[in-house]
N, C-alpha and C. Protein backbone atom coordinates (compact mmCIF):
# COMPACT_ATOMS: atom_id res chain seq x y z
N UNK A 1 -52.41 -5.42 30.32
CA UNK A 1 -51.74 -5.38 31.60
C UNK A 1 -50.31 -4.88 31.37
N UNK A 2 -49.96 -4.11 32.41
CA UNK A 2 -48.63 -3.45 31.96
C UNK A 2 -47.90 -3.76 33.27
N UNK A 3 -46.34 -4.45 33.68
CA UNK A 3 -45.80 -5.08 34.15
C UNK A 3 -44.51 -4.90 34.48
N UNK A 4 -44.05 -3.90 35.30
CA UNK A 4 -42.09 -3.61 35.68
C UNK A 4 -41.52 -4.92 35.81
N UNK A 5 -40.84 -4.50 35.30
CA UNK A 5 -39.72 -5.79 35.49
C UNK A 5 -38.27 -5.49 35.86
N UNK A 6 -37.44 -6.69 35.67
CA UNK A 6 -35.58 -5.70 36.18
C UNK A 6 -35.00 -6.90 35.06
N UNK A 7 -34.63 -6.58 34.41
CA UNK A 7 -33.74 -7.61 33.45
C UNK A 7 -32.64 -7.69 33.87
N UNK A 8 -32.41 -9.14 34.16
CA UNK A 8 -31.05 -9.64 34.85
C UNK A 8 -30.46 -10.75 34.47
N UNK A 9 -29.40 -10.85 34.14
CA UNK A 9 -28.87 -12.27 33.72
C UNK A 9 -29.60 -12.69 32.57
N UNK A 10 -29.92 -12.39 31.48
CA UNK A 10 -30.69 -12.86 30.36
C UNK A 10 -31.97 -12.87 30.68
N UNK A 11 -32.38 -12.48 31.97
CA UNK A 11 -34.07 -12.47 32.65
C UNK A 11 -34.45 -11.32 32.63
N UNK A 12 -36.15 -11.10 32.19
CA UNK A 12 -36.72 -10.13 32.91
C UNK A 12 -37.81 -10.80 33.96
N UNK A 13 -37.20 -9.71 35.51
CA UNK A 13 -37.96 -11.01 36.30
C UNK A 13 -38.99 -9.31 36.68
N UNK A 14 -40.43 -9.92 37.26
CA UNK A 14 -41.28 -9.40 37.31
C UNK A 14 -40.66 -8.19 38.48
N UNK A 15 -41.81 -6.97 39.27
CA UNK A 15 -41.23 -6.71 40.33
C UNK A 15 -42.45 -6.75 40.91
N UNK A 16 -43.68 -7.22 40.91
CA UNK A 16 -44.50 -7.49 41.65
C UNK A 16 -44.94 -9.01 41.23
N UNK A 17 -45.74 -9.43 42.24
CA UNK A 17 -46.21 -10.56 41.59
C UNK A 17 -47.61 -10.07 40.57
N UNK A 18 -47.44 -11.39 39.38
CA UNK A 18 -48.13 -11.42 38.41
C UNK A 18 -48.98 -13.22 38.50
N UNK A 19 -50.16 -12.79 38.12
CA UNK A 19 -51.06 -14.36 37.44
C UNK A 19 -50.98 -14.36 36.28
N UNK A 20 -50.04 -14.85 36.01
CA UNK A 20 -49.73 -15.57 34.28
C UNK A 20 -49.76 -17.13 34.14
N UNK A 21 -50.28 -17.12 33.56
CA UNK A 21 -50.28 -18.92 33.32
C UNK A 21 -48.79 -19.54 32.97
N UNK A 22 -48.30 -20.40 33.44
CA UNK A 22 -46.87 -20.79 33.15
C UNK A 22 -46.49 -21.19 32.23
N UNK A 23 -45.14 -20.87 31.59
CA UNK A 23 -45.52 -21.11 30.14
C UNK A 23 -45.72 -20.32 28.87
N UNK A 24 -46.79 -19.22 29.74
CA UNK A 24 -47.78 -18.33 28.69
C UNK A 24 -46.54 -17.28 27.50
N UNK A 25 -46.74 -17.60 27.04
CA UNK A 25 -45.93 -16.33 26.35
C UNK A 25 -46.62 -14.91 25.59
N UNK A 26 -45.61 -13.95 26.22
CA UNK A 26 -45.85 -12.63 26.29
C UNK A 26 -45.27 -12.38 25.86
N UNK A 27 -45.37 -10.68 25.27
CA UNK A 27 -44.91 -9.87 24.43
C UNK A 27 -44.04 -8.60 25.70
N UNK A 28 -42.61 -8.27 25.24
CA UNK A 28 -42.75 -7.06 26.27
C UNK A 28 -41.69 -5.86 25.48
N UNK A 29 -42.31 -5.24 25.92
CA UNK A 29 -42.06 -3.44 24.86
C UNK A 29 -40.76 -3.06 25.66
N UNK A 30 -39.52 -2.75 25.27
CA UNK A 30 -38.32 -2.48 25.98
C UNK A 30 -38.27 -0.72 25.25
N UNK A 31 -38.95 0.21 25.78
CA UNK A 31 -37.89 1.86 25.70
C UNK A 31 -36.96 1.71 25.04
N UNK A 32 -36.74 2.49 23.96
CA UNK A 32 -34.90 2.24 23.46
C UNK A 32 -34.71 3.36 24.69
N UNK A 33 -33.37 3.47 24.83
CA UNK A 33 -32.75 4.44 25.67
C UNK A 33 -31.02 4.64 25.18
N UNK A 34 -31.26 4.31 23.86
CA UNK A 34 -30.47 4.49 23.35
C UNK A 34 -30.55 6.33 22.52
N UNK A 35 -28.97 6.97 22.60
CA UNK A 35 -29.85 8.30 21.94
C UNK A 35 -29.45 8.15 20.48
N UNK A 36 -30.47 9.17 20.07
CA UNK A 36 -30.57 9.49 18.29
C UNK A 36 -29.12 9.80 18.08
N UNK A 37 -28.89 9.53 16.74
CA UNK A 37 -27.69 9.48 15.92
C UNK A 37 -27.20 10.88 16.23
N UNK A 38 -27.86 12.34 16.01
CA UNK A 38 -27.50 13.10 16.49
C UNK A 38 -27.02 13.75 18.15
N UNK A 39 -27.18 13.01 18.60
CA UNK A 39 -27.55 12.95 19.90
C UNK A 39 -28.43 13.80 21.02
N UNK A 40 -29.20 14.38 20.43
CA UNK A 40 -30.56 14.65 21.20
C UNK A 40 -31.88 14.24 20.27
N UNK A 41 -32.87 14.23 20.65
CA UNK A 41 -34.28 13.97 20.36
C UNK A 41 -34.67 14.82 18.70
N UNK A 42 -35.26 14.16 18.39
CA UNK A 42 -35.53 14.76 16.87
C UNK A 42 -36.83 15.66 17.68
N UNK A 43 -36.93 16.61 16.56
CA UNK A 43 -38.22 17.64 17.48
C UNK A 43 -39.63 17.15 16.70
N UNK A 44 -39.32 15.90 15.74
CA UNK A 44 -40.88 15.20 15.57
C UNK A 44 -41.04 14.06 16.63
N UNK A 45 -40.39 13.85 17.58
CA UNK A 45 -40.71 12.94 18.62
C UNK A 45 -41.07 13.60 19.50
N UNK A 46 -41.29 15.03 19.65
CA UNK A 46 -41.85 15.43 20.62
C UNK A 46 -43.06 15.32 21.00
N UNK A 47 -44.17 15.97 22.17
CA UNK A 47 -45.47 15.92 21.99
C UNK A 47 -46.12 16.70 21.56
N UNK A 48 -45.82 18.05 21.52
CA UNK A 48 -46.14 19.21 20.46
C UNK A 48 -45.78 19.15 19.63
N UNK A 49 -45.05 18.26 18.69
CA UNK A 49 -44.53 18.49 17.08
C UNK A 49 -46.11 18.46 16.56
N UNK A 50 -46.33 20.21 15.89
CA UNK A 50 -47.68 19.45 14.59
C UNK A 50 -48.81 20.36 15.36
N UNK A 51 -48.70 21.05 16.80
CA UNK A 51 -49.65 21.55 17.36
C UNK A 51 -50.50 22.47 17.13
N UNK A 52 -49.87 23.51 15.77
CA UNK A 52 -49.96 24.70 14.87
C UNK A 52 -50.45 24.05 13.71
N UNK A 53 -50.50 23.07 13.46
CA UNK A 53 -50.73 22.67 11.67
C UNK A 53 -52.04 22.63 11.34
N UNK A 54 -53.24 23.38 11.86
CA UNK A 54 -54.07 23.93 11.89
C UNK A 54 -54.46 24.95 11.62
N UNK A 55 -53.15 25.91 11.78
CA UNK A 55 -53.73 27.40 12.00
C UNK A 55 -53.64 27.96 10.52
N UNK A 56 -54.32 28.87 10.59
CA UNK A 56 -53.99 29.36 8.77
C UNK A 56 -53.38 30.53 8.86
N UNK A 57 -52.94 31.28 10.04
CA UNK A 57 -52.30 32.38 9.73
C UNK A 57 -50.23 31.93 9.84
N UNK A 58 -50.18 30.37 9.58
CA UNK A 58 -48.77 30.12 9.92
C UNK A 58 -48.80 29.21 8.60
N UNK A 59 -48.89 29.79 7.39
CA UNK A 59 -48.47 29.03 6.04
C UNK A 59 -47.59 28.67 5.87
N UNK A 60 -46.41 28.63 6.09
CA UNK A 60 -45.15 28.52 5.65
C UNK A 60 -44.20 28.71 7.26
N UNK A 61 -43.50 27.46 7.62
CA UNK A 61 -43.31 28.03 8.96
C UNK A 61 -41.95 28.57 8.72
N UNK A 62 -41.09 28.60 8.28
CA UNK A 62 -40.04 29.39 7.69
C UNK A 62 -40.02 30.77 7.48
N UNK A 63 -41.26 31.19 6.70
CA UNK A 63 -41.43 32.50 6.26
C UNK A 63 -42.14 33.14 7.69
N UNK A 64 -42.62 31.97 8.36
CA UNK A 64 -43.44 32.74 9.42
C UNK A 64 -41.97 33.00 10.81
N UNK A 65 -41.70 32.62 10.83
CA UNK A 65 -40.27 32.84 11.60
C UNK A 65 -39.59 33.68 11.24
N UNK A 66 -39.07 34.06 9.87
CA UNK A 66 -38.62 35.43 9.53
C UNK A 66 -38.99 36.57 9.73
N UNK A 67 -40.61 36.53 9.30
CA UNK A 67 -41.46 37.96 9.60
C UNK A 67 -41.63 37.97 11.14
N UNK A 68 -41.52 36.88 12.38
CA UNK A 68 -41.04 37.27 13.54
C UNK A 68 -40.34 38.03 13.82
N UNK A 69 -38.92 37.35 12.93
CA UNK A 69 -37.33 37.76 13.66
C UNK A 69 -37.25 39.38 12.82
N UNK A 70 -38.14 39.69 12.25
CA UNK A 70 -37.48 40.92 11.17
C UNK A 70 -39.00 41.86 12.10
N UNK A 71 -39.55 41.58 12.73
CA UNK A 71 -40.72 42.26 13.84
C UNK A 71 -40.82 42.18 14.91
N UNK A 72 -39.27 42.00 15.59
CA UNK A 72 -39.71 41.78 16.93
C UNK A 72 -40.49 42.36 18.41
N UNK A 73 -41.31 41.39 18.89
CA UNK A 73 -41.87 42.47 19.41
C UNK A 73 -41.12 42.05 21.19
N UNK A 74 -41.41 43.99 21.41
CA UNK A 74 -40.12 43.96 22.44
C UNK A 74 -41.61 44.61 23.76
């Protein structure tokens, strides 16, 4: 079950109602939203990082980026 909440005052209070047993203790996953040390997104957190690492004509993705930039096609 997945559950919005609004954290307030040391609370996270629900934003709909929930049947939880009183008491019950739960687990709840907080987003960092804090940013990376660099300050944008590393490009292995993306959802395409890795989407090519299949292909066999991209061995080396370095070398394959050069023979791009040194062929461009216009």
């Amino acid at each position: 079950m997945t559950v919005a909440a609004r954290y307030e005052n040391g609370v996270f209070r629900p934003l709909q109602e929930v049947k939880i047993e009183e008491g019950a203790v739960v687990e709840v996953l907080v987003p960092s939203s804090a940013p990376s040390g660099r300050g944008r997104t590393s490009i292995k957190d993306l959802p395409f990082y890795g989407m090519w690492k299949d292909r066999a004509d991209i061995g080396d993705g370095v070398e394959y980026v050069n023979r791009l930039r040194d062929n461009p096609r216009s």
